[in-house]
Protein backbone atom coordinates (compact mmCIF):
# COMPACT_ATOMS: atom_id res chain seq x y z
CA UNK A 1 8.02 17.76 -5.58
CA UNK A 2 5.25 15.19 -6.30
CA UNK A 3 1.51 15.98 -7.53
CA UNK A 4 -0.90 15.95 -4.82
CA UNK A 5 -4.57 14.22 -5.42
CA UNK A 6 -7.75 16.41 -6.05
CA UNK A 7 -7.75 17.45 -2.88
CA UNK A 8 -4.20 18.25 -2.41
CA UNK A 9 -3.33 15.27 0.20
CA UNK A 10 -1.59 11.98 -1.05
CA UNK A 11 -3.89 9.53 -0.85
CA UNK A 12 -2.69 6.07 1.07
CA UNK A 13 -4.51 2.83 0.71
CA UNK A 14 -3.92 -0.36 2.36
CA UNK A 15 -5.51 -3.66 0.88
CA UNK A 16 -5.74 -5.97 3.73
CA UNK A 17 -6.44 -9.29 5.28
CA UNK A 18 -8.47 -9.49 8.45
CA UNK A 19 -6.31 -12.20 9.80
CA UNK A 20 -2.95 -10.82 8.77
CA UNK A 21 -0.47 -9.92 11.42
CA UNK A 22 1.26 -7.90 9.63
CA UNK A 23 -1.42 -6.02 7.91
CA UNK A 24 -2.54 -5.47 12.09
CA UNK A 25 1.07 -4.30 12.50
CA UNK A 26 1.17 -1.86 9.97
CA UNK A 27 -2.36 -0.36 10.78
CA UNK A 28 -1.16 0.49 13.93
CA UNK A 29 2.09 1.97 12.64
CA UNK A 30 0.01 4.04 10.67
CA UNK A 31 -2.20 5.34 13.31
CA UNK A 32 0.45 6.01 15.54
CA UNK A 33 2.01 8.26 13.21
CA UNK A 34 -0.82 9.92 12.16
CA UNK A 35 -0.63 8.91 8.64
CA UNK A 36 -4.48 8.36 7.06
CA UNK A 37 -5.30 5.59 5.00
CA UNK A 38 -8.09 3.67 3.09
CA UNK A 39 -8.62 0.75 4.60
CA UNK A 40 -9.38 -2.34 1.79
CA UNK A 41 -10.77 -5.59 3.54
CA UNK A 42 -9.46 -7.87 0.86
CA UNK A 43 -11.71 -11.08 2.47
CA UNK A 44 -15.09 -8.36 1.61
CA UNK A 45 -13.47 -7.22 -2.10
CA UNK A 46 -12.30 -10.78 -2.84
CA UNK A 47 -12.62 -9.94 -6.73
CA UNK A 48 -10.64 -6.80 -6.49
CA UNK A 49 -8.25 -8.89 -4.45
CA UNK A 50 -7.84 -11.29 -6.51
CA UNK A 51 -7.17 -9.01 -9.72
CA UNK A 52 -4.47 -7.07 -7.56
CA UNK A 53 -2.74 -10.49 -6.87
CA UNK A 54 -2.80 -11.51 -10.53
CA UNK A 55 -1.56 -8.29 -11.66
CA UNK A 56 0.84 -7.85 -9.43
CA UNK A 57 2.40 -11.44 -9.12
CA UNK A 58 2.14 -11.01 -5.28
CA UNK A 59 0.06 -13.35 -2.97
CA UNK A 60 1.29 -11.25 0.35
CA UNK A 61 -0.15 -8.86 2.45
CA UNK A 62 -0.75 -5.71 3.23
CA UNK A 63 -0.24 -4.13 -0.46
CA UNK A 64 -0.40 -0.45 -0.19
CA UNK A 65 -1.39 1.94 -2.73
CA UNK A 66 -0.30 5.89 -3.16
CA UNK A 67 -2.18 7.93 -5.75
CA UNK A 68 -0.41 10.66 -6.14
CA UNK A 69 -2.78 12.34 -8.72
CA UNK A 70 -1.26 11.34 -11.76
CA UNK A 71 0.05 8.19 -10.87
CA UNK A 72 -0.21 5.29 -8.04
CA UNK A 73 2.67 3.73 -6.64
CA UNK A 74 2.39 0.37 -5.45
CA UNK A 75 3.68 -1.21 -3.08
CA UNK A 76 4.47 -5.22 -2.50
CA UNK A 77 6.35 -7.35 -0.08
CA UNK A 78 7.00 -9.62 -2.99
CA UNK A 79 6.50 -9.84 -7.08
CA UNK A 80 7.66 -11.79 -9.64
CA UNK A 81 7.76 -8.52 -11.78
CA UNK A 82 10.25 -6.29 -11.90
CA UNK A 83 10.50 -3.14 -9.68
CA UNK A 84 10.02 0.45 -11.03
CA UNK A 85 9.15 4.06 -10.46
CA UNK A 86 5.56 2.52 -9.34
CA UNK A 87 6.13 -0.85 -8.55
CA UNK A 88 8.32 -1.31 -5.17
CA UNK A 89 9.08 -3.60 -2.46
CA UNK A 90 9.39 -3.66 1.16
CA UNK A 91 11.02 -6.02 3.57
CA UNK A 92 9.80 -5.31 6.65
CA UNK A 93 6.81 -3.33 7.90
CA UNK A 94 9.01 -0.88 9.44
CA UNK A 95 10.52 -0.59 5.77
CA UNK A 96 7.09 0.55 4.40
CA UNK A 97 5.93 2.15 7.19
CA UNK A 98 9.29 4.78 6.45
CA UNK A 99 8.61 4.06 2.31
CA UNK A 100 4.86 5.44 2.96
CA UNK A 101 6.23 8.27 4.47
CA UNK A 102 8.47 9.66 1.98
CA UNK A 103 5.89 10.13 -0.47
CA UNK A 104 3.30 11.89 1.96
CA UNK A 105 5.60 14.93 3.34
């Protein structure tokens, strides 16, 4: 089974545009299921946005983040990099919507 965070829960972030359909979409997929995330607002953490991007090779949104205590998984619609144990992709929101969920159980 995978480590839990400090406080036991896994915990979900979602770096965000305000204008981003799909970042809407998945917000709401969230909160319907009853899944709790950290909203990030990348237009009000530009610089943080902007490393994530870099590092990541991605310039798509929403990028989610897992901590799972002793490591984060991340999670892109596209990179140039190659995909691993913390590094995956999704293709549609309902892909990462069901991706999200299999590390929260």
């Amino acid at each position: 089974m995978i480590n839990r965070g400090m406080n036991g829960e896994v915990g979900v972030r979602v770096l965000t545009l305000s204008d981003c359909d799909y970042c809407m979409w998945l917000k709401s997929e969230l909160d319907a299921k009853g899944i709790s995330y950290v909203d990030i607002d990348a237009n009000k953490n530009s610089e943080f946005a902007d490393s994530v991007e870099e590092k990541f090779k991605t310039g798509f949104y929403p990028i989610v983040f897992i901590d799972l205590g002793n490591e984060i998984i991340t999670i892109v619609s596209e990179t140039d990099l190659d995909t691993s144990k913390t590094l995956r992709t999704y293709d549609t929101i309902t892909e990462l919507v069901e991706i999200i969920k299999t590390y929260i159980k």
